[in-house]
Structures are given as C-alpha cells and as structure tokens.
PDB file of N, CA and C in Angstrom:
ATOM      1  N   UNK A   1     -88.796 -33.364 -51.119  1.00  0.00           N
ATOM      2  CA  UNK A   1     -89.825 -32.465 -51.596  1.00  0.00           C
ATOM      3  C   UNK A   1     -89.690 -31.123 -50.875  1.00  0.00           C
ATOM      4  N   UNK A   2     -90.264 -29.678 -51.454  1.00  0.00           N
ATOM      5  CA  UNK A   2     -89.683 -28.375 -50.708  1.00  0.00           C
ATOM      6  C   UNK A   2     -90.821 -27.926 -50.450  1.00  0.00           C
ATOM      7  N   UNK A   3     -90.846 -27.571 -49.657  1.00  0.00           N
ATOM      8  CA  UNK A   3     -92.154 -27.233 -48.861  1.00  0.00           C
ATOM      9  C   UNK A   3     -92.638 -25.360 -49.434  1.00  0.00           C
ATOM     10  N   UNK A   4     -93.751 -25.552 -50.188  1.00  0.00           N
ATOM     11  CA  UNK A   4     -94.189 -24.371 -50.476  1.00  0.00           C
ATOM     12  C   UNK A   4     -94.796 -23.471 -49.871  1.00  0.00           C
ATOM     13  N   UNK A   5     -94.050 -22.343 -49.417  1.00  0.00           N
ATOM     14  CA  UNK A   5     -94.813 -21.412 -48.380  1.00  0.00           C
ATOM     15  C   UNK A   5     -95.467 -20.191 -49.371  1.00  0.00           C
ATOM     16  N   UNK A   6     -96.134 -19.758 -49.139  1.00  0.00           N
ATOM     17  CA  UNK A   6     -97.068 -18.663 -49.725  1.00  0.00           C
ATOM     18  C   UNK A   6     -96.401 -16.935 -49.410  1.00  0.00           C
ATOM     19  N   UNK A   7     -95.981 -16.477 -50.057  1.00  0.00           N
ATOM     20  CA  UNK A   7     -95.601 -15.172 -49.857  1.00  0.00           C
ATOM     21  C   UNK A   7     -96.704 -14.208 -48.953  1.00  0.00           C
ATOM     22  N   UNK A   8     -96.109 -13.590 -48.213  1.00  0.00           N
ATOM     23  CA  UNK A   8     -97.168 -12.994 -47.149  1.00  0.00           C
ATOM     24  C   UNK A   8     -96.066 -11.845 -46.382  1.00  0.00           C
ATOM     25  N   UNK A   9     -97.176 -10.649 -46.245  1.00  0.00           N
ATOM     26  CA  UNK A   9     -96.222  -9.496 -45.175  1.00  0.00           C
ATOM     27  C   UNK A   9     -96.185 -10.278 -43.948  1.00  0.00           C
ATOM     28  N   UNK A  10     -95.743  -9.369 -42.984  1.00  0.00           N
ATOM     29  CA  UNK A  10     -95.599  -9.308 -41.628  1.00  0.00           C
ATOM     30  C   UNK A  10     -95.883  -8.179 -41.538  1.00  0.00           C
ATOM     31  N   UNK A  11     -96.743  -8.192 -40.143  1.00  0.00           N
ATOM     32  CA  UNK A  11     -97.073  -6.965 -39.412  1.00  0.00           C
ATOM     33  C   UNK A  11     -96.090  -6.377 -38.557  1.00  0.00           C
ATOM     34  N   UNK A  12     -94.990  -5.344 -39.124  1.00  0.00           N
ATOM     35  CA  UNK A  12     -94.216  -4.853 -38.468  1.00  0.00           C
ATOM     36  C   UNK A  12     -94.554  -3.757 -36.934  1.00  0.00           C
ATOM     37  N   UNK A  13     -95.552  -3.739 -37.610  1.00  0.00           N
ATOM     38  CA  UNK A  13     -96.094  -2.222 -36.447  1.00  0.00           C
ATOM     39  C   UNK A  13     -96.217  -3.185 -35.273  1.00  0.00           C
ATOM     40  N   UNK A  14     -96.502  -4.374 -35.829  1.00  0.00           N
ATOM     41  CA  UNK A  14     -96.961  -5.696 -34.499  1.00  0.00           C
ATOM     42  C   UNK A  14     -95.605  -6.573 -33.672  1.00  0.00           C
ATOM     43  N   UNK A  15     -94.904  -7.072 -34.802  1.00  0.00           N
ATOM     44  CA  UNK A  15     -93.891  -7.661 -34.854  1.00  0.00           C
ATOM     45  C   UNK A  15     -92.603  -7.062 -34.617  1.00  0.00           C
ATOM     46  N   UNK A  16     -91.312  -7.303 -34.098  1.00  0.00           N
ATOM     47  CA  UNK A  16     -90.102  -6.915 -33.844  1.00  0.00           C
ATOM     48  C   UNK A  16     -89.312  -7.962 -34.918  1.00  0.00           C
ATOM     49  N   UNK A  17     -88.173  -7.777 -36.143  1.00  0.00           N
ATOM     50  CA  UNK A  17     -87.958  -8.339 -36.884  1.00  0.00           C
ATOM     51  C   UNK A  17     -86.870  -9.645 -36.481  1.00  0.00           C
ATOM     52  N   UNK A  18     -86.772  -9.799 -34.957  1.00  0.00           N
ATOM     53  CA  UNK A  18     -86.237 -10.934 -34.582  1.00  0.00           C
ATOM     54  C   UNK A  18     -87.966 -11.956 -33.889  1.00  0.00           C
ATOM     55  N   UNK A  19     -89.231 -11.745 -33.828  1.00  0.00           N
ATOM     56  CA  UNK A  19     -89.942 -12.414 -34.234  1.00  0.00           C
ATOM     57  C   UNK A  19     -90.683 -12.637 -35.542  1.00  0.00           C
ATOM     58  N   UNK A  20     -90.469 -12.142 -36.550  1.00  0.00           N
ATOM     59  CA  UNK A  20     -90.470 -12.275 -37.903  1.00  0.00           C
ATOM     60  C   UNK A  20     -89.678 -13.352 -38.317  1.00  0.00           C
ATOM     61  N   UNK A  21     -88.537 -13.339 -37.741  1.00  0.00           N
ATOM     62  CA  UNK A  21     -87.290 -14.762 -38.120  1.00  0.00           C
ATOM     63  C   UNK A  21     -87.779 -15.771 -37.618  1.00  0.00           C
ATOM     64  N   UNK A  22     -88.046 -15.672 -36.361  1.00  0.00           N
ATOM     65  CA  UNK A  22     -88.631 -16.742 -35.483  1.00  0.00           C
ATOM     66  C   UNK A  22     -89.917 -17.397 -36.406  1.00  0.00           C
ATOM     67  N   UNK A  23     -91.151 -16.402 -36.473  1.00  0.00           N
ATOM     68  CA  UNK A  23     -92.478 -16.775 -37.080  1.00  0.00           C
ATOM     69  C   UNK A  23     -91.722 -17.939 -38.494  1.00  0.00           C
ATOM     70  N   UNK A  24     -91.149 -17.414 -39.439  1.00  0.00           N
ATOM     71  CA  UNK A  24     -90.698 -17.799 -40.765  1.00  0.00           C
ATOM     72  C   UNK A  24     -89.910 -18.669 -40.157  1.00  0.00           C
ATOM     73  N   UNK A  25     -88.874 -19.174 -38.938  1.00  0.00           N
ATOM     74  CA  UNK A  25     -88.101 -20.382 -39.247  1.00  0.00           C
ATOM     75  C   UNK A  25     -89.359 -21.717 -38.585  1.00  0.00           C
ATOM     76  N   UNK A  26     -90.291 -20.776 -37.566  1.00  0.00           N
ATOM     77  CA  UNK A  26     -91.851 -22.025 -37.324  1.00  0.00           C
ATOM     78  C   UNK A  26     -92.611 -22.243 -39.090  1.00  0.00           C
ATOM     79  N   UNK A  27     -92.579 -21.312 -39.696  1.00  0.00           N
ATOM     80  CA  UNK A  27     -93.176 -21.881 -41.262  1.00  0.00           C
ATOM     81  C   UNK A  27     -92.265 -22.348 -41.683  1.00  0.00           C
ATOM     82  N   UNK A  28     -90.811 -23.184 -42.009  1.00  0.00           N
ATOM     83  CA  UNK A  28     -90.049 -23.200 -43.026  1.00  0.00           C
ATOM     84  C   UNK A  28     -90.118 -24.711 -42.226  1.00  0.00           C
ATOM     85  N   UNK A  29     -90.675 -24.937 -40.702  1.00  0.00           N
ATOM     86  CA  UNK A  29     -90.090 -25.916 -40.117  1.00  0.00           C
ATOM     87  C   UNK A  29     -88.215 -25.995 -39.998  1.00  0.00           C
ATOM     88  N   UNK A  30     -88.011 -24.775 -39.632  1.00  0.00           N
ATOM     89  CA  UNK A  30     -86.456 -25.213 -39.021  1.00  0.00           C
ATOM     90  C   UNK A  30     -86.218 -24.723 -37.594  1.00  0.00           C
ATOM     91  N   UNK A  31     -84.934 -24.859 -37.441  1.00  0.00           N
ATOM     92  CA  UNK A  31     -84.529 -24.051 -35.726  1.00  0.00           C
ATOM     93  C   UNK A  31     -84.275 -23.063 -35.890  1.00  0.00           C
ATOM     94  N   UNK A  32     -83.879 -22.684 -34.490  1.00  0.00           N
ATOM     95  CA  UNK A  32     -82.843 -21.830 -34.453  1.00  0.00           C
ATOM     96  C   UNK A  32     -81.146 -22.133 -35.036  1.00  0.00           C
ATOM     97  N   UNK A  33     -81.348 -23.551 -34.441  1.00  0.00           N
ATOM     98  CA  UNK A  33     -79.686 -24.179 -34.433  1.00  0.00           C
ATOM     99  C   UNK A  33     -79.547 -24.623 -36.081  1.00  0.00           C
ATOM    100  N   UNK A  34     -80.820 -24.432 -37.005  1.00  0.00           N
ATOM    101  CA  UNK A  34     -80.649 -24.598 -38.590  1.00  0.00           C
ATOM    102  C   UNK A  34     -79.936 -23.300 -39.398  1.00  0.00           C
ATOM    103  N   UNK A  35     -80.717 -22.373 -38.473  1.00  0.00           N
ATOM    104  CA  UNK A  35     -80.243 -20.874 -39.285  1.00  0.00           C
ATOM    105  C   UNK A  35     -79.004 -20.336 -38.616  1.00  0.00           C
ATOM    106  N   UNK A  36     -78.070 -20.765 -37.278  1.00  0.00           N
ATOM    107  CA  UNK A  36     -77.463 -20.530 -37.081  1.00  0.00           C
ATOM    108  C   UNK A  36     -75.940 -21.411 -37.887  1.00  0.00           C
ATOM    109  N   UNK A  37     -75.970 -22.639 -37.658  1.00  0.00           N
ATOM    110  CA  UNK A  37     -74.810 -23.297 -38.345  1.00  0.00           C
ATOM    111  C   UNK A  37     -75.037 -23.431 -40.229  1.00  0.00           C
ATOM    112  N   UNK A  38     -76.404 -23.612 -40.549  1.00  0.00           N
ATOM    113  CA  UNK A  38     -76.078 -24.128 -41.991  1.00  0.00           C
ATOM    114  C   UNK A  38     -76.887 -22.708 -42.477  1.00  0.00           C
ATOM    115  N   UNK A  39     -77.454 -21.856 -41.889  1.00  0.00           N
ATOM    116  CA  UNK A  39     -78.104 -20.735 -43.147  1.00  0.00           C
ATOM    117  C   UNK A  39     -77.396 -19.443 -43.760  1.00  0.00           C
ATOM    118  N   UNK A  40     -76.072 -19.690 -43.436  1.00  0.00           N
ATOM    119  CA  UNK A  40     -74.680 -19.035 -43.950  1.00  0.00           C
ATOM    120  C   UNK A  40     -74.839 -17.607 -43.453  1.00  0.00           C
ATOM    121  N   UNK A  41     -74.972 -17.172 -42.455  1.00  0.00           N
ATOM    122  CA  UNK A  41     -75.156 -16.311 -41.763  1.00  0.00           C
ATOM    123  C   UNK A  41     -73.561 -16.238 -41.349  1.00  0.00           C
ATOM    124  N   UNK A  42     -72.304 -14.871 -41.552  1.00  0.00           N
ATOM    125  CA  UNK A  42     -71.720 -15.242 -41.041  1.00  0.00           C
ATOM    126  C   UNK A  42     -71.189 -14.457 -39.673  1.00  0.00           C
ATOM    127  N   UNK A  43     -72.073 -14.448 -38.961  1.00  0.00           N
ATOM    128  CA  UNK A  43     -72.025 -14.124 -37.628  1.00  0.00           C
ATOM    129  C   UNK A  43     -71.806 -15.737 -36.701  1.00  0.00           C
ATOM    130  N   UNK A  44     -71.275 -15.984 -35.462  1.00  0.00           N
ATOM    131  CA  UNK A  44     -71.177 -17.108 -35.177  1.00  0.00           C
ATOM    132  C   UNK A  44     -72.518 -17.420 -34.589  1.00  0.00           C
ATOM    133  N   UNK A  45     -72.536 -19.119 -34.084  1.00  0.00           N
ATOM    134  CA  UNK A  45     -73.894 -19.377 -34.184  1.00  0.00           C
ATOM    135  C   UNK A  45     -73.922 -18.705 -32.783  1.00  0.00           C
ATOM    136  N   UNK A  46     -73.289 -18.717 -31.942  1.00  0.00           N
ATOM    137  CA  UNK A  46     -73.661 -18.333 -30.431  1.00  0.00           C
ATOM    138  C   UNK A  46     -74.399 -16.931 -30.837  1.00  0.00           C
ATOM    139  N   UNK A  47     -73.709 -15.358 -31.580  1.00  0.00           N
ATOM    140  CA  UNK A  47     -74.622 -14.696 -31.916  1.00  0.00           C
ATOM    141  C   UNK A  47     -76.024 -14.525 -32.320  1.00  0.00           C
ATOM    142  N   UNK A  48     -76.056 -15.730 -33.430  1.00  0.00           N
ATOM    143  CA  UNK A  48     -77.332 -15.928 -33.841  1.00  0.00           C
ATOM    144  C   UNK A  48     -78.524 -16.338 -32.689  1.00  0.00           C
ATOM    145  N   UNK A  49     -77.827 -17.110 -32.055  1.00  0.00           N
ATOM    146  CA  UNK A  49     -79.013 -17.988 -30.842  1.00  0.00           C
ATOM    147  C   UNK A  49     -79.403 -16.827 -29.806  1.00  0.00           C
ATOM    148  N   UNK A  50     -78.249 -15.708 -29.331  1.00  0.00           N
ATOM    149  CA  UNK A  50     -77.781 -14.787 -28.731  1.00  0.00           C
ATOM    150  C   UNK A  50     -79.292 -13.886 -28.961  1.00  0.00           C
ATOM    151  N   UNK A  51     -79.100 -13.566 -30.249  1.00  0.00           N
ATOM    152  CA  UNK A  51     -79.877 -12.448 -30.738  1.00  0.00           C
ATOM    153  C   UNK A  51     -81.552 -12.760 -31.316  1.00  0.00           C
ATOM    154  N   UNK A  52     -81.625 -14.212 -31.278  1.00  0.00           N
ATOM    155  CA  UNK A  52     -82.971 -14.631 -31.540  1.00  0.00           C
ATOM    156  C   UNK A  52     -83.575 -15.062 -30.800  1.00  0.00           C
ATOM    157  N   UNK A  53     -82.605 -15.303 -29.067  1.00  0.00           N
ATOM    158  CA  UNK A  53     -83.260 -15.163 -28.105  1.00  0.00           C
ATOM    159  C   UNK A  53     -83.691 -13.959 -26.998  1.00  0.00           C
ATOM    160  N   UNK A  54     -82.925 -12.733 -27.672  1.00  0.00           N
ATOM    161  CA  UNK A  54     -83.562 -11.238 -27.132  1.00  0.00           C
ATOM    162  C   UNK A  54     -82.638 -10.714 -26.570  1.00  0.00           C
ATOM    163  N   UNK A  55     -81.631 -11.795 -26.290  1.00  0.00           N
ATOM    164  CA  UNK A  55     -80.418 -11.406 -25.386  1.00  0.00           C
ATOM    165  C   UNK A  55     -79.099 -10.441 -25.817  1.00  0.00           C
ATOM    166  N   UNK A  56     -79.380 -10.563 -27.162  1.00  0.00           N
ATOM    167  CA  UNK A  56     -78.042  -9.602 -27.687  1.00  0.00           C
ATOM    168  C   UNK A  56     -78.519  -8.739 -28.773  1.00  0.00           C
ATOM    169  N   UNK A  57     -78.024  -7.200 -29.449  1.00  0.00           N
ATOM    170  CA  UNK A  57     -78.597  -6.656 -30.398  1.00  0.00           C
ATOM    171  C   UNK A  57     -77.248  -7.436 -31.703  1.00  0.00           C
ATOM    172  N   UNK A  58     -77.758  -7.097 -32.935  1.00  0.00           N
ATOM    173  CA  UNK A  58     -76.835  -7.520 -33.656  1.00  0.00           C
ATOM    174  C   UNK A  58     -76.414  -6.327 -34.684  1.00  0.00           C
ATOM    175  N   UNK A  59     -75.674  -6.609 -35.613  1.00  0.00           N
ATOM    176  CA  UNK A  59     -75.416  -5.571 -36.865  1.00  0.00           C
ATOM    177  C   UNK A  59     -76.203  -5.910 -37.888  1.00  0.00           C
ATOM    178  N   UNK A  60     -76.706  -4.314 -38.469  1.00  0.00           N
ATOM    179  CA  UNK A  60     -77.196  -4.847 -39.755  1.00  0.00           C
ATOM    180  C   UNK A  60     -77.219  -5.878 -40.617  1.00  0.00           C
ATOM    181  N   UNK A  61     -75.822  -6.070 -40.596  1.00  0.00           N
ATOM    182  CA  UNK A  61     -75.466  -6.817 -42.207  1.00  0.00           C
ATOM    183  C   UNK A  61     -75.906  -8.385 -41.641  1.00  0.00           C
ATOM    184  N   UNK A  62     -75.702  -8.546 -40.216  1.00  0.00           N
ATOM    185  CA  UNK A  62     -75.983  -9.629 -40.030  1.00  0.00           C
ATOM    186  C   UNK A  62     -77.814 -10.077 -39.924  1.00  0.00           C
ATOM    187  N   UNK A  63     -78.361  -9.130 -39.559  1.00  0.00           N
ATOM    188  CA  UNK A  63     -79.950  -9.529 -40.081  1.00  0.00           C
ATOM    189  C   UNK A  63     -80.237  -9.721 -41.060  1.00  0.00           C
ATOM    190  N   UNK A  64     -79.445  -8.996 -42.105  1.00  0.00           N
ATOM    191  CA  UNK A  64     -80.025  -8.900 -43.307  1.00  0.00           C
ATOM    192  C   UNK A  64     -79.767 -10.396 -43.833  1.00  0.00           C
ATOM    193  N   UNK A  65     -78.466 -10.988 -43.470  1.00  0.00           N
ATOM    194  CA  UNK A  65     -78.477 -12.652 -43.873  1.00  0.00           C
ATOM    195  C   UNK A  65     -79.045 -13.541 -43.126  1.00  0.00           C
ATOM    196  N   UNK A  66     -79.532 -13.044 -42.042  1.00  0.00           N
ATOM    197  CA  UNK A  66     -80.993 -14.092 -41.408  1.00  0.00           C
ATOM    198  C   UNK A  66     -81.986 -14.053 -42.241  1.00  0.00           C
ATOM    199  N   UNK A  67     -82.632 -12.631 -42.430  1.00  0.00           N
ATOM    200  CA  UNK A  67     -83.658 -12.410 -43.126  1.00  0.00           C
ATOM    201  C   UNK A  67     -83.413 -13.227 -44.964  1.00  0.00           C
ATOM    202  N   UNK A  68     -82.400 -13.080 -44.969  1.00  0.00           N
ATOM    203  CA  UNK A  68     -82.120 -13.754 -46.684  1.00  0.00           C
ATOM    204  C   UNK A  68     -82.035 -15.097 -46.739  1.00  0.00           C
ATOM    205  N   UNK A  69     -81.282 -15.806 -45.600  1.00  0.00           N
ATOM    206  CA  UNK A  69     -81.618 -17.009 -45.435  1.00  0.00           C
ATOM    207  C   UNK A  69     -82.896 -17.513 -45.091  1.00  0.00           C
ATOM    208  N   UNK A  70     -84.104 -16.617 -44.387  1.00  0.00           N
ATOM    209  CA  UNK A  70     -85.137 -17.648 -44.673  1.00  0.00           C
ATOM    210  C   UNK A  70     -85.967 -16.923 -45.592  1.00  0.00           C
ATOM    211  N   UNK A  71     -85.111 -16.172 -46.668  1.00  0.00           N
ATOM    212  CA  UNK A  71     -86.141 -16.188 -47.733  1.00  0.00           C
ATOM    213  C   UNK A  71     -87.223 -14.968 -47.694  1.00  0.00           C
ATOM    214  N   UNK A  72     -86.343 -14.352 -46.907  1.00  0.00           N
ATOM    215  CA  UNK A  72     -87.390 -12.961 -46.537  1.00  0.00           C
ATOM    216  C   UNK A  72     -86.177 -11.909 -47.017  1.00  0.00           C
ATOM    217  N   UNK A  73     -87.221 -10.187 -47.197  1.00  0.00           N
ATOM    218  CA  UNK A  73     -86.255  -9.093 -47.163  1.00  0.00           C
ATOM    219  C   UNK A  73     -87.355  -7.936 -46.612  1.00  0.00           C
ATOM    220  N   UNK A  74     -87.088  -6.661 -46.246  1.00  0.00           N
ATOM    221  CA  UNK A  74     -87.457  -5.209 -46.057  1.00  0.00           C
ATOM    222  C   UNK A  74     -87.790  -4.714 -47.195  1.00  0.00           C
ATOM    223  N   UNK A  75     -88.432  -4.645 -47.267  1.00  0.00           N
ATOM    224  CA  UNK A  75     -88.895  -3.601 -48.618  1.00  0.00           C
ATOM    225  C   UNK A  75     -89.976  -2.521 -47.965  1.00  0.00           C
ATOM    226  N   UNK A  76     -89.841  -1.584 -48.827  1.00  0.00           N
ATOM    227  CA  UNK A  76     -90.725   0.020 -48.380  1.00  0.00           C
ATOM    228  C   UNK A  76     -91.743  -0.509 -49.017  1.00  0.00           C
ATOM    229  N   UNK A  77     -92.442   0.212 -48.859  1.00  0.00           N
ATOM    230  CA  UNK A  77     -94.302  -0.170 -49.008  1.00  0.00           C
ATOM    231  C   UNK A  77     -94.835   0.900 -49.501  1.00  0.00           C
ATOM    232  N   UNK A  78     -94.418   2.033 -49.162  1.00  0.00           N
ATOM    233  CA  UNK A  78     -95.282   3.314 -49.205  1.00  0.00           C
ATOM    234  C   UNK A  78     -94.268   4.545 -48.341  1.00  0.00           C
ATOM    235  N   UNK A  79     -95.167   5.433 -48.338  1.00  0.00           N
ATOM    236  CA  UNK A  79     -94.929   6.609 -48.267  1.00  0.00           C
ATOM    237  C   UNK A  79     -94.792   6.840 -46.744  1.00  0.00           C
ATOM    238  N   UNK A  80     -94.401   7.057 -45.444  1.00  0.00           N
ATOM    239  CA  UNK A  80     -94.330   7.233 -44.123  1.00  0.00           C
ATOM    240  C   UNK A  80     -95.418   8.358 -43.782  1.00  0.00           C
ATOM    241  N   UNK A  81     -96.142   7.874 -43.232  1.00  0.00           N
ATOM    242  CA  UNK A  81     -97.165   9.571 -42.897  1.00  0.00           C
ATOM    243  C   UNK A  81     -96.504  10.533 -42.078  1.00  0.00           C
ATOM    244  N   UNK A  82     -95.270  10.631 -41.592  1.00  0.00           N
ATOM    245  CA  UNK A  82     -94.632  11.602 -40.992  1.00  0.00           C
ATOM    246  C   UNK A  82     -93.822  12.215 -41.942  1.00  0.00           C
ATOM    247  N   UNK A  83     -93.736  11.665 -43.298  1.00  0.00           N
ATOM    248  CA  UNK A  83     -93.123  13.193 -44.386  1.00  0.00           C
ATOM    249  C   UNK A  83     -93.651  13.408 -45.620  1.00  0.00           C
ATOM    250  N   UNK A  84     -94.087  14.513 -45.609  1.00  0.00           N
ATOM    251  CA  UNK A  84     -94.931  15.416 -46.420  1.00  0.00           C
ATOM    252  C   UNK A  84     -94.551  15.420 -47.680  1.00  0.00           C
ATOM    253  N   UNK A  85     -95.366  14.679 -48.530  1.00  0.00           N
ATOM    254  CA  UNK A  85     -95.449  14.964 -50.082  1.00  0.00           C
ATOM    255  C   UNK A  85     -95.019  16.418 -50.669  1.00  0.00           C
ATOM    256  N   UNK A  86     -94.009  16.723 -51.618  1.00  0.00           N
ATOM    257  CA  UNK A  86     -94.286  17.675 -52.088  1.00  0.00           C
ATOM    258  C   UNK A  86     -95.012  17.979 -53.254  1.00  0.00           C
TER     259      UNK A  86
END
C-alpha cells in the first residue's frame, strides 16, 4: 500500500533545503541510506549521507535529484520584494 502524503510548502525563509529532504524523507518514512543507494540520485551514496549530514556542499544537479526523488521541486511563488515591478 503507498502511503499518501498531502502536498504542502516548506518554509524556506525557516528551513535550509537539506532540512526540507530530511523533513520529507521523516514523512515518506525512509532514510537517509534509502535516498542515497535506491533514490537514483547519481551522486555516490557517501555524498549523499555527506551532504545531508551538513558536512559537505553539493552541486545543483545533484539536489535537484534528491529533491525529485522524494517527490518534491522549487518552484517561484511570486514576485521577490527586492525587484521592482515595472
């Protein structure tokens, strides 16, 4: 059976997007050691564990397949209050 999670932001202003991964792999019920060997991330797992424990920065491309593997992405929201409508 697949466990239905409810679509929901994250508070970025709050959150750093390597506890965003963290928060979502505590809702999905997985590990670390799930999203590193089977969530096709292809950074090695030592990176992954590396970087979701604070200890290493990573590359883009490689968050972006953490974030896709648990089912999350970045999306803009709005407008930045630091640039001016024309």
């Amino acid at each position: 059976m697949t466990k239905k999670i409810e679509a929901k932001p994250y508070p970025l202003e709050e959150m750093t997007i390597r506890e965003v991964i963290l928060a979502r792999l505590e809702e999905l019920g997985a590990t670390r050691y799930d999203l590193a060997h089977y969530g096709g991330v292809s950074a090695s797992p030592s990176t992954v564990f590396r970087f979701l424990s604070g200890n290493r920065n990573t590359f883009s491309g490689n968050v972006e397949q953490m974030l896709a593997s648990c089912g999350l992405a970045l999306v803009a929201v709005g407008q930045p209050d630091w640039i001016e409508e024309e």
